[in-house]
Protein backbone atom coordinates (compact mmCIF):
# COMPACT_ATOMS: atom_id res chain seq x y z
CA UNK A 1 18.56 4.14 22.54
CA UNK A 2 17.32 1.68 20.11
CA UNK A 3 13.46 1.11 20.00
CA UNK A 4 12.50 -2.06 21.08
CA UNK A 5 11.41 -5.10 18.17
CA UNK A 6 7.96 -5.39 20.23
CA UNK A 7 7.61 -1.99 19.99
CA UNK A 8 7.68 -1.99 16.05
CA UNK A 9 5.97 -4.99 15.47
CA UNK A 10 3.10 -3.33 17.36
CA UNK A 11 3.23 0.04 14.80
CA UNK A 12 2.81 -2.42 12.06
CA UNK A 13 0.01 -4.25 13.28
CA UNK A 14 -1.38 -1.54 13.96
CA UNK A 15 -0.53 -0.06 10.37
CA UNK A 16 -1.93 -2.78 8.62
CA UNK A 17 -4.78 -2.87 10.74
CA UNK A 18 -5.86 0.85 9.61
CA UNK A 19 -4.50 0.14 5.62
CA UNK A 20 -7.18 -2.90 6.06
CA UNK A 21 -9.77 -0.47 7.81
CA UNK A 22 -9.02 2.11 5.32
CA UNK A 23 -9.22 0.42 2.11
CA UNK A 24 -12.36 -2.01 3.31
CA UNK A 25 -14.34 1.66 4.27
CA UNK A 26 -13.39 2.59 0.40
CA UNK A 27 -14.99 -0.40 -1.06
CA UNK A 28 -18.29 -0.17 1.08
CA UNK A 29 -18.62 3.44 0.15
CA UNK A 30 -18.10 3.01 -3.92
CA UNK A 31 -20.38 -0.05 -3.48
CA UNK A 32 -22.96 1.70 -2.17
CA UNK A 33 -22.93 4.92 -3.89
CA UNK A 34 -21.92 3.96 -7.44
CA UNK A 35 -23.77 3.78 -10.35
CA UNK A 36 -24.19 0.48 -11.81
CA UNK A 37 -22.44 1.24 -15.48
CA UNK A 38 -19.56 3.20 -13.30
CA UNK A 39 -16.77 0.91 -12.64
CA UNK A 40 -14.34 2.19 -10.07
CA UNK A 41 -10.87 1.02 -8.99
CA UNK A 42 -11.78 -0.75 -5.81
CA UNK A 43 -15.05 -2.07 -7.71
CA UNK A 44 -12.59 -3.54 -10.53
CA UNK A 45 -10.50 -5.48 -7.73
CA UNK A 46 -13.31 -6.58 -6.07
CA UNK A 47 -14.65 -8.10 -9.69
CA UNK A 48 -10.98 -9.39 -10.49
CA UNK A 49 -11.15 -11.24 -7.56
CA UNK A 50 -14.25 -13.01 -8.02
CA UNK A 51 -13.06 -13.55 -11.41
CA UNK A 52 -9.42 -14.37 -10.90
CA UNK A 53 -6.58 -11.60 -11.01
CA UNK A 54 -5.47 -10.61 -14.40
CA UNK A 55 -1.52 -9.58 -14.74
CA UNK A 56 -2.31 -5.93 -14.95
CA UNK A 57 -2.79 -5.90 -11.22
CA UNK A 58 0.18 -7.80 -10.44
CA UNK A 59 2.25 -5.26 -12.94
CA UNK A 60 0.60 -2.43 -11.21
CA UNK A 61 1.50 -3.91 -7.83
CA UNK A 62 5.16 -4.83 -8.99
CA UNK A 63 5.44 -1.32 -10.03
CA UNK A 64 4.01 0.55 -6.88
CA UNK A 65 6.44 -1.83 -4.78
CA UNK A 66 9.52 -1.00 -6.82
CA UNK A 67 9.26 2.49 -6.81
CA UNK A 68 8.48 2.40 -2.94
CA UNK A 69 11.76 0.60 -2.45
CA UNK A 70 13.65 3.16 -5.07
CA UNK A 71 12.34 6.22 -2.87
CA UNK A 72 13.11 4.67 0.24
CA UNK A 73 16.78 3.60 -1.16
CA UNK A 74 17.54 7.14 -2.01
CA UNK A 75 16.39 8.53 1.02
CA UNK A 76 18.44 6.15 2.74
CA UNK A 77 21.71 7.01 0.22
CA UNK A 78 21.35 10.70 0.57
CA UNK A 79 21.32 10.60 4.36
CA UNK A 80 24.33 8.11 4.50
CA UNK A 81 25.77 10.59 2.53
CA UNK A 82 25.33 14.03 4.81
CA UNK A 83 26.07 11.86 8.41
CA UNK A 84 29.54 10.87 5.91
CA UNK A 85 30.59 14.95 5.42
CA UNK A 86 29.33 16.01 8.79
């Protein structure tokens, strides 16, 4: 049967819930443990934040989102297309 929409909405509160936990544990652990003249990637978001958000993130963002929806269009094209033969 189908799943139910509660059902899903739950998985993705709960998957954005660990992505947050995730990603917030990576910042506390460069913070602490980097050097000062080291500048990592979740340091340099942190600081473009503060700061304001350049374009480069928002390009780098754009990107990452458009090549999530590519591979997930694909997958979706090549399986529409072996359920069509079988």
């Amino acid at each position: 049967g189908r799943p139910h929409i509660a059902s899903l909405l739950g998985a993705c509160a709960a998957a954005a819930l660990l992505a947050f936990s995730l990603s917030f544990d990576d910042f506390i652990i460069t913070n602490f443990n980097a050097s000062p003249s080291s500048i990592t990637f979740p340091m340099y978001v942190w600081g473009s934040a503060t700061r304001g958000t350049p374009v480069q993130i928002n390009v780098v963002g754009t990107l990452m989102f458009l090549i999530a929806i590519l591979a997930v269009g694909i997958s979706q094209f090549v399986s529409w297309r072996r359920s069509r033969r079988a």
